[in-house]
C-alpha atoms as a PDB file:
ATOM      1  CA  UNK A   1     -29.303  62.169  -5.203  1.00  0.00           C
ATOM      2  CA  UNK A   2     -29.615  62.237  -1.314  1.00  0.00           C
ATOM      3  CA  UNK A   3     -32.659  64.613  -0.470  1.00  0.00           C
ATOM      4  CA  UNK A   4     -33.540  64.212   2.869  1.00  0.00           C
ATOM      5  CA  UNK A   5     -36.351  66.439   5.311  1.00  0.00           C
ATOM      6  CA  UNK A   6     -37.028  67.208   9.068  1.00  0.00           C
ATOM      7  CA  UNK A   7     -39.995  69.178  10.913  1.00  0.00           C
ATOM      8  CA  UNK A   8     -38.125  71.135  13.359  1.00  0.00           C
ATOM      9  CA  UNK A   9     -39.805  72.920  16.233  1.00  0.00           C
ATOM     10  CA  UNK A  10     -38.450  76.437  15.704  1.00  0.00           C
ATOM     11  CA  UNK A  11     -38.626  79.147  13.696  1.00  0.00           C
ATOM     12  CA  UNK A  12     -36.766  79.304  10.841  1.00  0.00           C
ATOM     13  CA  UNK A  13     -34.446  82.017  12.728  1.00  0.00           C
ATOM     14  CA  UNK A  14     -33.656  80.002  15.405  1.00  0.00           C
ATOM     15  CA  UNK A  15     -32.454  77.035  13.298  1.00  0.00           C
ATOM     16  CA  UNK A  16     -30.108  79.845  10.900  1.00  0.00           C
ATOM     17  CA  UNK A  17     -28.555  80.726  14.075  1.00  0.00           C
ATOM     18  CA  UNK A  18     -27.584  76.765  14.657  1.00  0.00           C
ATOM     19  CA  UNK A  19     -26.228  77.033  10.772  1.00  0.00           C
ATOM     20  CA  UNK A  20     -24.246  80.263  10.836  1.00  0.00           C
ATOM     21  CA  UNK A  21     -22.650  79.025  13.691  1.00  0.00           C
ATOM     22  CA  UNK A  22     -19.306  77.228  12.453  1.00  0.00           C
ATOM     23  CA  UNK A  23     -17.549  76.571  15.596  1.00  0.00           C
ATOM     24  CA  UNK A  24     -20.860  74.271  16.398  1.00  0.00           C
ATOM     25  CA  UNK A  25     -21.190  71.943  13.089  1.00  0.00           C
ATOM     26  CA  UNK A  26     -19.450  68.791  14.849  1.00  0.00           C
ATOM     27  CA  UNK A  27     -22.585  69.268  17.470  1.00  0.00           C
ATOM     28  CA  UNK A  28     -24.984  68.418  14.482  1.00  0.00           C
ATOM     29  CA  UNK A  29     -23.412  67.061  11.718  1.00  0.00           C
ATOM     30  CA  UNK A  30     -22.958  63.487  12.438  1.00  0.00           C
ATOM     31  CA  UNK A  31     -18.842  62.226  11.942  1.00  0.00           C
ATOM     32  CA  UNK A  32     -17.244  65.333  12.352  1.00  0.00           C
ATOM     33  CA  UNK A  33     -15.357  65.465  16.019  1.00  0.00           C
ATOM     34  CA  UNK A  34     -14.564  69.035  16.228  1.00  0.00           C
ATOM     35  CA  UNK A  35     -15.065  72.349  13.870  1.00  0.00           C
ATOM     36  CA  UNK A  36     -13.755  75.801  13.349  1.00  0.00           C
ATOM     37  CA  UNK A  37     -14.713  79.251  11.273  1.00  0.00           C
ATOM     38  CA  UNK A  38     -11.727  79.916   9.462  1.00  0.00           C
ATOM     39  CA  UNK A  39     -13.205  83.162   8.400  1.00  0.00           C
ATOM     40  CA  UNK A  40     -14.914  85.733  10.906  1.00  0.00           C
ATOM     41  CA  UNK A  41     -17.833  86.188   7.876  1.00  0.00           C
ATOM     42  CA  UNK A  42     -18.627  82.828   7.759  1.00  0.00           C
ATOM     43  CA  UNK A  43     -21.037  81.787   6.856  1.00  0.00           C
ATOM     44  CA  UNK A  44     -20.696  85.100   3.703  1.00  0.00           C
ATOM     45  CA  UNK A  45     -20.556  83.637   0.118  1.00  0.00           C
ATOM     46  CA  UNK A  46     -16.694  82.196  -0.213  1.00  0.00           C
ATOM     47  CA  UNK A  47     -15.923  81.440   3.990  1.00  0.00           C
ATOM     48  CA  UNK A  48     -14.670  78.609   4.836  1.00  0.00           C
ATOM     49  CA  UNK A  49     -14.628  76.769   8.167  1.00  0.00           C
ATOM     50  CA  UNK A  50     -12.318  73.642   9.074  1.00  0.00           C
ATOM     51  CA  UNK A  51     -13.470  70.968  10.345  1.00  0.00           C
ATOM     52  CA  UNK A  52     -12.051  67.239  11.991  1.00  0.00           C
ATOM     53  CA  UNK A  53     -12.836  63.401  11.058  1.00  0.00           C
ATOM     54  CA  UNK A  54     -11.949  61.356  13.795  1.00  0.00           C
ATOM     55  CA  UNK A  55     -12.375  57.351  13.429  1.00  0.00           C
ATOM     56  CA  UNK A  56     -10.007  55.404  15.748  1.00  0.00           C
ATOM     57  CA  UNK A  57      -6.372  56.605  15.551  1.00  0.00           C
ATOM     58  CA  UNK A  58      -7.314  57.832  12.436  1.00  0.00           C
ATOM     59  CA  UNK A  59      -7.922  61.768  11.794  1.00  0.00           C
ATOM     60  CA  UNK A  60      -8.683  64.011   9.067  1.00  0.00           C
ATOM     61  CA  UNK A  61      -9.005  67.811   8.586  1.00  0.00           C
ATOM     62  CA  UNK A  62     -10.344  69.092   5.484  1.00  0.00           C
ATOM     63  CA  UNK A  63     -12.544  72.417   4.767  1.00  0.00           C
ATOM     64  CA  UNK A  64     -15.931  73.460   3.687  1.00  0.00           C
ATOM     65  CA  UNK A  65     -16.367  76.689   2.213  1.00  0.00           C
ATOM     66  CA  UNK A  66     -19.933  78.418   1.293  1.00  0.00           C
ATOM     67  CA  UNK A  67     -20.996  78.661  -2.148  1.00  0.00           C
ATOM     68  CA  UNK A  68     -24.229  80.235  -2.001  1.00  0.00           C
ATOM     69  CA  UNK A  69     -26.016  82.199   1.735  1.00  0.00           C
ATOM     70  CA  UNK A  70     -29.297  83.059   1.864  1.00  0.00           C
ATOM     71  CA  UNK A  71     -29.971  83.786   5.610  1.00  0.00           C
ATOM     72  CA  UNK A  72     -32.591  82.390   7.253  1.00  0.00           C
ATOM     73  CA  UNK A  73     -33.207  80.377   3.874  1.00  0.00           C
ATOM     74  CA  UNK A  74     -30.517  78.726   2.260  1.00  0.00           C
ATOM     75  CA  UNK A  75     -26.925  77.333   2.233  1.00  0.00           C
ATOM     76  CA  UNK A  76     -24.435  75.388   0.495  1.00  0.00           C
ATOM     77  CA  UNK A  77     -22.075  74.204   1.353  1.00  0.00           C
ATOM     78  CA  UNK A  78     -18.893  72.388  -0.563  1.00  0.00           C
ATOM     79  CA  UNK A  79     -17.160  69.789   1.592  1.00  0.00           C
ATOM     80  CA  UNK A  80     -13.311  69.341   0.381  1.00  0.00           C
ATOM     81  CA  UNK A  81     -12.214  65.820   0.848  1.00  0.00           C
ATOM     82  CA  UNK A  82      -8.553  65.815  -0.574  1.00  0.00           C
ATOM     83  CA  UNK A  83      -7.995  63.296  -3.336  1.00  0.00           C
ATOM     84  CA  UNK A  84     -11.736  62.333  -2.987  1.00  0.00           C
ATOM     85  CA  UNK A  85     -12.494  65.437  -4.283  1.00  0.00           C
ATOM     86  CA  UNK A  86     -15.789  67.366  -2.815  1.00  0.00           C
ATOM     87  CA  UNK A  87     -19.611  67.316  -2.156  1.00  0.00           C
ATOM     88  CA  UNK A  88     -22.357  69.887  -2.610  1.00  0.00           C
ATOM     89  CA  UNK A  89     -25.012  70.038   0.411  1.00  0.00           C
ATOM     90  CA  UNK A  90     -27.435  71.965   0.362  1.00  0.00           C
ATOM     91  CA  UNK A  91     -29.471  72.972   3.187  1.00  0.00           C
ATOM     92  CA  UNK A  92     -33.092  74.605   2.894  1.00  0.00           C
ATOM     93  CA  UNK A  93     -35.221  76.376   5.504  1.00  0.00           C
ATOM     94  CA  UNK A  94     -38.963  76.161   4.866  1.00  0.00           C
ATOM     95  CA  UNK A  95     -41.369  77.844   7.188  1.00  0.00           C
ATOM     96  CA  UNK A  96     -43.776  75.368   8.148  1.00  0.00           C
ATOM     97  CA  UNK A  97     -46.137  77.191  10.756  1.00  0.00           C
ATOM     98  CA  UNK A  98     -44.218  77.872  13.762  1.00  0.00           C
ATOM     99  CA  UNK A  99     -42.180  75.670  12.934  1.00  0.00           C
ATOM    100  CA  UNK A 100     -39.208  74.976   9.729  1.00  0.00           C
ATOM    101  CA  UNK A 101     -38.493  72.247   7.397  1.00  0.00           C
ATOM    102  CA  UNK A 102     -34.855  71.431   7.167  1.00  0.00           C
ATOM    103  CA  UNK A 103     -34.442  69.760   3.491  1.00  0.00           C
ATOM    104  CA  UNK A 104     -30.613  68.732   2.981  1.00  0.00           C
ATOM    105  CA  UNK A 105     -29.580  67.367  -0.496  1.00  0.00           C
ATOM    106  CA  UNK A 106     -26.034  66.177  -1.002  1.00  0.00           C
ATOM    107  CA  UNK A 107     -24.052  64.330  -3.779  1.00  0.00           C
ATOM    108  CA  UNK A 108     -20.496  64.497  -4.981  1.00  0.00           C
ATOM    109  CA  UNK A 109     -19.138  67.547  -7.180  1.00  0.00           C
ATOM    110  CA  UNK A 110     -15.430  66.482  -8.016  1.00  0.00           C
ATOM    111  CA  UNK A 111     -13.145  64.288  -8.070  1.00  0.00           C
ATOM    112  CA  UNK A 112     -13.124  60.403  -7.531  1.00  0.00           C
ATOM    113  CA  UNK A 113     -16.728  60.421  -5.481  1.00  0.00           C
ATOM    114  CA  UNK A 114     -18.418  61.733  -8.377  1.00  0.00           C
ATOM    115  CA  UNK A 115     -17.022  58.595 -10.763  1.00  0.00           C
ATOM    116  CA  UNK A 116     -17.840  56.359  -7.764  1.00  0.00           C
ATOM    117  CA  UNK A 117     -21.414  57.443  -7.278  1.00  0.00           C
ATOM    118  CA  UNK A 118     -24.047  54.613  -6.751  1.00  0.00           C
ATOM    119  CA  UNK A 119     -27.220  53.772  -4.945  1.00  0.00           C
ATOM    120  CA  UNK A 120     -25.347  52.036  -2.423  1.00  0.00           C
ATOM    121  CA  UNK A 121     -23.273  55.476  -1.602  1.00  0.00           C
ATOM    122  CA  UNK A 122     -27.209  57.394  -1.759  1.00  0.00           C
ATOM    123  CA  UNK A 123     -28.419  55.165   0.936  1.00  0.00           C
ATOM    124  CA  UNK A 124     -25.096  55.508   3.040  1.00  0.00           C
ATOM    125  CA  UNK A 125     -25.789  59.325   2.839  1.00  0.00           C
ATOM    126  CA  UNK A 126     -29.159  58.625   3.142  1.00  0.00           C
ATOM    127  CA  UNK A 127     -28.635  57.137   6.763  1.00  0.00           C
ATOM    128  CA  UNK A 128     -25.925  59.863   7.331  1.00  0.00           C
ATOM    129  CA  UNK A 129     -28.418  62.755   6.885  1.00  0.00           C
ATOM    130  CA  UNK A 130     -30.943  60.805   9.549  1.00  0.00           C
ATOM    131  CA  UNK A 131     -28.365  61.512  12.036  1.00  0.00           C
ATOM    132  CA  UNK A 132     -27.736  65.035  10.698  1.00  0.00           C
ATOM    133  CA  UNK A 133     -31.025  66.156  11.035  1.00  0.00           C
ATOM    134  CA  UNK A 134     -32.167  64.192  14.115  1.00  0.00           C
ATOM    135  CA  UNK A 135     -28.998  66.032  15.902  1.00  0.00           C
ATOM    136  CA  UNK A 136     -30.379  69.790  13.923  1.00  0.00           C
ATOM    137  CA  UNK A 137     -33.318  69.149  15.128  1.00  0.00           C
ATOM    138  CA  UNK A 138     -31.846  68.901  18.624  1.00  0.00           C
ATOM    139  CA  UNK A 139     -29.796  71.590  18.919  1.00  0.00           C
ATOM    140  CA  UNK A 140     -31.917  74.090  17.633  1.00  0.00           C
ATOM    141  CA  UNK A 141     -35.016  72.856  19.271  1.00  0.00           C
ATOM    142  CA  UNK A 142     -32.820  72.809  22.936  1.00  0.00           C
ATOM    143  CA  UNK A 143     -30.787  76.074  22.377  1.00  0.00           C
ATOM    144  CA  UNK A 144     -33.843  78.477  21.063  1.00  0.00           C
ATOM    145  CA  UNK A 145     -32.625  81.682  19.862  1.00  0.00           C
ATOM    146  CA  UNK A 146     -29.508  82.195  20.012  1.00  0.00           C
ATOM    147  CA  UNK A 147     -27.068  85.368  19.758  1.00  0.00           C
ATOM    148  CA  UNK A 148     -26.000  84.582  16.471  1.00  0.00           C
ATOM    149  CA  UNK A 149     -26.434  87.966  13.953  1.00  0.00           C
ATOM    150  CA  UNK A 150     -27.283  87.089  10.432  1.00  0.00           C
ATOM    151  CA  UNK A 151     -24.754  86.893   7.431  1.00  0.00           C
END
């Protein structure tokens, strides 16, 4: 299992408005080139946004819907990756002072990834979730509040 943690230097609120935001996940989650909400409730129980994998010449759009939303809290996510199959990440909000703790846990759900699962792929998600939180951290901390309204 890939469990990872960040202090970030905002309330909890502020960093829920970086997360409900869909149209601003490739800003923070490293790998992805561009994002969209495909549903105006995202990020409500069952939305979905799309988002882009650009590497090269080589591109891929696949879809993330939200299993479970509890604002300002908690969110999970499951990442579709076609004949992969998909990933569970889960993203926690901790108060922490002033401040939050981001915890993100991820690790295959379907498909081929979950047969394929090793140590090698934890530490590869490992140093994925570095990046992921290191850019949170920045966009929330940078932005403030934002004008986001909670699911």
């Amino acid at each position: 299992m890939a469990v990872m943690h960040r202090l970030v230097h905002r309330p909890p609120s502020d960093v829920w408005d970086v997360l409900s935001d869909g149209d601003r996940y490739a800003a923070w989650v490293v790998g992805t080139h561009d994002s969209w909400e495909k549903d105006p409730q995202w990020p409500r129980e069952g939305a979905a946004l799309g988002y882009r994998l650009k590497l090269g010449p080589w591109s891929y759009e696949g879809t993330t819907v939200v299993r479970i939303c509890e604002p300002q809290r908690r969110l999970e996510l499951e990442a579709m990756a076609g004949k992969a199959g998909s990933a569970r990440i889960a993203i926690e909000l901790r108060p922490w002072g002033k401040d939050t703790l981001v915890v993100i846990d991820e690790h295959p759900l379907r498909g081929r990834n979950g047969s394929v699962h090793s140590a090698a792929i934890d530490a590869f998600v490992h140093l994925r979730h570095r990046g992921v939180l290191r850019r949170l951290a920045r966009v929330a901390e940078s932005e403030g509040r934002g004008s986001r309204v909670d699911a």
